[in-house]
N, C-alpha and C. Protein backbone atom coordinates (compact mmCIF):
# COMPACT_ATOMS: atom_id res chain seq x y z
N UNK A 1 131.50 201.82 157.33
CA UNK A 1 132.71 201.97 158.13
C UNK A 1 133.69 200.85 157.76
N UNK A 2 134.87 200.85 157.61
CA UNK A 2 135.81 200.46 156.86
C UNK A 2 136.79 199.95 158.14
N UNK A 3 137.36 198.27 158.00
CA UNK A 3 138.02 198.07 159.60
C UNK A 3 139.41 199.03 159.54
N UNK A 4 139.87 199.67 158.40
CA UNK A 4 141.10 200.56 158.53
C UNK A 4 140.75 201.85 158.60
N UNK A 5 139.81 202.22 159.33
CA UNK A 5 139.13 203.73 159.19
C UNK A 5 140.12 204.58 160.52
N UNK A 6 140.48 203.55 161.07
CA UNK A 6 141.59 204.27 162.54
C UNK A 6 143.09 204.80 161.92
N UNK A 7 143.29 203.68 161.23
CA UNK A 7 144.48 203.51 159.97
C UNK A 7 144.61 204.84 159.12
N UNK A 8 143.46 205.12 158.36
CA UNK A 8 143.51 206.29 157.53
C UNK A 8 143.24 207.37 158.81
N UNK A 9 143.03 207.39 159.36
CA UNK A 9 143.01 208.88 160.41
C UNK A 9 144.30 209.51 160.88
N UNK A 10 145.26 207.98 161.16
CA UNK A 10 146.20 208.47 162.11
C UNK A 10 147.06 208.74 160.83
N UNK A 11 146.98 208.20 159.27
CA UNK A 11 147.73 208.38 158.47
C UNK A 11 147.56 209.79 158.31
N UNK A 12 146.66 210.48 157.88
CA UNK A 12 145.91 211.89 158.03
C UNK A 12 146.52 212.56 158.64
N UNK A 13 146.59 212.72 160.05
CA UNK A 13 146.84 213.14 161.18
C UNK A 13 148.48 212.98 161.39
N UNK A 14 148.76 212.28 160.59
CA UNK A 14 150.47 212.54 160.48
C UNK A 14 150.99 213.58 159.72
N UNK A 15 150.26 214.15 158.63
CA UNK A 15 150.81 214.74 157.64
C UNK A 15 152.08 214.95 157.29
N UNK A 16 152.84 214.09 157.26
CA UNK A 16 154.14 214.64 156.50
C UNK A 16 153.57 214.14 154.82
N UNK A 17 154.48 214.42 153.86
CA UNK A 17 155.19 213.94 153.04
C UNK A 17 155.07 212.60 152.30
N UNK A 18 155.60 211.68 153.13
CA UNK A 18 155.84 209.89 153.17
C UNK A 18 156.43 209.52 154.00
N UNK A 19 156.01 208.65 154.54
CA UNK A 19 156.36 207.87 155.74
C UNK A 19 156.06 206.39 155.46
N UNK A 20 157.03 205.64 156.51
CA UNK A 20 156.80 204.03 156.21
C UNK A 20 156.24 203.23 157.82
N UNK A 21 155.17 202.38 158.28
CA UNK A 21 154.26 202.24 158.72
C UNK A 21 155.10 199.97 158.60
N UNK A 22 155.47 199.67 160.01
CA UNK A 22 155.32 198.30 159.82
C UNK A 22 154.18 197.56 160.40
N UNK A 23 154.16 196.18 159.74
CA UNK A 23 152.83 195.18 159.68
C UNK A 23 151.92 195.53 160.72
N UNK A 24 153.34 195.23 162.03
CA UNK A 24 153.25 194.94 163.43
C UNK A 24 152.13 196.63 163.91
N UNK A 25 152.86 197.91 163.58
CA UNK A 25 152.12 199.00 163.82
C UNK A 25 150.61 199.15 162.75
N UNK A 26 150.77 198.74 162.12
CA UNK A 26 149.55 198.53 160.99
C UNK A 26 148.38 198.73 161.94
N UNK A 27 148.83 196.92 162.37
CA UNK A 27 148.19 196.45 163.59
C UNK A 27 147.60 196.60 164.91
N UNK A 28 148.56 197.26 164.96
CA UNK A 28 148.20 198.18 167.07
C UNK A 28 147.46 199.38 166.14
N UNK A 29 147.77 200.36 165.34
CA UNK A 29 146.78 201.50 165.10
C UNK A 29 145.27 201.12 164.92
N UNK A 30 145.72 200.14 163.98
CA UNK A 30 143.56 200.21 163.42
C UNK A 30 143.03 198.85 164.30
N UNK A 31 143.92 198.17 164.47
CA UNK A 31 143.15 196.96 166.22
C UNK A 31 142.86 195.96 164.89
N UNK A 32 143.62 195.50 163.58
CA UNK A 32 143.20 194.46 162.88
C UNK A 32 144.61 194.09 161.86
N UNK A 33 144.94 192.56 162.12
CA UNK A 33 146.36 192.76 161.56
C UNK A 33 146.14 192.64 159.75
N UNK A 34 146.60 193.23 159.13
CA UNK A 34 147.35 193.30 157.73
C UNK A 34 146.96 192.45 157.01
N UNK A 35 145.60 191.87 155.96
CA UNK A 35 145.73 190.94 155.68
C UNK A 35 145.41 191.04 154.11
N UNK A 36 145.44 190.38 153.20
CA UNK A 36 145.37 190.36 151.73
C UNK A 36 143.92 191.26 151.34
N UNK A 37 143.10 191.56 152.06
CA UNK A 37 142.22 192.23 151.78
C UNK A 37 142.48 194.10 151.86
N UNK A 38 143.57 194.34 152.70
CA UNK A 38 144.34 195.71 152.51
C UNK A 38 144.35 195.90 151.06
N UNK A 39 144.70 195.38 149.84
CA UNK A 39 144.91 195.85 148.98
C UNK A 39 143.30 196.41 148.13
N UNK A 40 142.31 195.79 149.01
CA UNK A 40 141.23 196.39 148.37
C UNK A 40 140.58 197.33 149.18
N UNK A 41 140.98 197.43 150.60
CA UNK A 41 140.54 198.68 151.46
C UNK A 41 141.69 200.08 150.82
N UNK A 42 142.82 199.83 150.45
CA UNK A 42 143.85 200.97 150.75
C UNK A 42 142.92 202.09 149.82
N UNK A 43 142.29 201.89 148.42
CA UNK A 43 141.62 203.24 147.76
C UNK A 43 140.61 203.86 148.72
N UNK A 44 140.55 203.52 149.99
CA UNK A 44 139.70 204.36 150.72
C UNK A 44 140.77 205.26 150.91
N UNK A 45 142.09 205.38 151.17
CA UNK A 45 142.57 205.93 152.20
C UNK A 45 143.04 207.57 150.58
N UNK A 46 142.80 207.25 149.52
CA UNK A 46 142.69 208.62 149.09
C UNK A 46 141.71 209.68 149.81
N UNK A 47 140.73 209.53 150.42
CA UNK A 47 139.75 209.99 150.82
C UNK A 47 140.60 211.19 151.75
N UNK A 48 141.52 210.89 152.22
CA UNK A 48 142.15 211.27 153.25
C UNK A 48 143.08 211.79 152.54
N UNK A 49 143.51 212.04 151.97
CA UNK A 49 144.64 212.67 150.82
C UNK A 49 145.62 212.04 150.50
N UNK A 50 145.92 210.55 151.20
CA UNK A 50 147.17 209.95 150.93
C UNK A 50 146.95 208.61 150.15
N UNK A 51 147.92 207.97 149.29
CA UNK A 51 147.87 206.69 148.80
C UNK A 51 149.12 206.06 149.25
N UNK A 52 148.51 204.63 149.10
CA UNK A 52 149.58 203.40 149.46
C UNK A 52 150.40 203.60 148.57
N UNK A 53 151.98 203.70 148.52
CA UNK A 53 152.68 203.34 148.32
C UNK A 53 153.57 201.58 147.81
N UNK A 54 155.01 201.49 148.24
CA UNK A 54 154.97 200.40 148.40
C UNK A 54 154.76 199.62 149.50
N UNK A 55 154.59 198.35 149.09
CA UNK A 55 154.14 197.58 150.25
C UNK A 55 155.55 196.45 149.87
N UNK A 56 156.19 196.34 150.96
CA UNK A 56 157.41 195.09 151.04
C UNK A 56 156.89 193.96 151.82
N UNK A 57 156.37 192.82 151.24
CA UNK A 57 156.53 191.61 152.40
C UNK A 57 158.08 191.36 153.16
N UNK A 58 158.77 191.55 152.05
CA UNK A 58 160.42 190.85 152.85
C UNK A 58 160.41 191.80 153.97
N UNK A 59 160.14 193.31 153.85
CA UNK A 59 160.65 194.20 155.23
C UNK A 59 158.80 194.30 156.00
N UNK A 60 158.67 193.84 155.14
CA UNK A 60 156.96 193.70 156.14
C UNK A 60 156.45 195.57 156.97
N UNK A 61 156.96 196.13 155.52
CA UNK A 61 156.07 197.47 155.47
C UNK A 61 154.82 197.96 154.62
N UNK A 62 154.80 199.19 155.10
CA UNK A 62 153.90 199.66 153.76
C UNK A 62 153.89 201.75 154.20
N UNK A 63 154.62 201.77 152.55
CA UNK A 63 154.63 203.48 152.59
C UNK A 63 153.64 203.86 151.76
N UNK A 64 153.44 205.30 152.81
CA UNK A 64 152.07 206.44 152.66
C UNK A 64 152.56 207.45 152.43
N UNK A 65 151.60 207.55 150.84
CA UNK A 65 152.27 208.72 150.32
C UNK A 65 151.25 210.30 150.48
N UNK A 66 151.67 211.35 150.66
CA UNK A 66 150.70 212.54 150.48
C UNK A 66 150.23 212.23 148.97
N UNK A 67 148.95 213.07 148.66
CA UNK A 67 148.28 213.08 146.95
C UNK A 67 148.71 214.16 146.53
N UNK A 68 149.80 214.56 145.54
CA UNK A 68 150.52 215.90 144.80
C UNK A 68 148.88 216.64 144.85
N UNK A 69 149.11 217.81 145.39
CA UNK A 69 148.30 218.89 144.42
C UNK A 69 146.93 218.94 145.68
N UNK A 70 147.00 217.90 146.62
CA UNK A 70 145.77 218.46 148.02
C UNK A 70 145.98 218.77 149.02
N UNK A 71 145.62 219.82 149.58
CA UNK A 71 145.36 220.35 150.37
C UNK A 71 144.76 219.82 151.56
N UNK A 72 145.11 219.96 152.75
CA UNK A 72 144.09 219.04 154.02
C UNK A 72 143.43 220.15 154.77
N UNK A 73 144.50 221.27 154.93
CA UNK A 73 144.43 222.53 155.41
C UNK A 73 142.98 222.99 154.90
């Protein structure tokens, strides 16, 4: 179990497109704030059909992208 496993659900469970997600909400979704180790949890979140995008420190986001070509349906 993965501490962003709440993170990839609600990303899931959004299904649009792409969407952009700040630090601060990162935070309240998966109950663990944002920290340099995200960049080695985010390849879980293909699992779920979506990949990280960019990540901005200056605007202190991070966009989620759908995976071309899957299906969730």
């Amino acid at each position: 179990m993965s501490k962003y496993d709440a993170l990839w659900e609600y990303v899931q469970t959004n299904g649009t497109q792409s969407f952009k997600l700040t630090f601060e909400e990162i935070a309240e979704i998966s109950g663990t704030a944002i920290d340099h180790s995200f960049l080695k949890y985010k390849r879980e979140l293909e699992e779920y059909g979506y990949q990280v995008g960019k990540i901005s420190m200056k605007e202190q986001t991070v966009v989620f992208n759908k995976i071309k070509g899957l299906e969730s349906d």
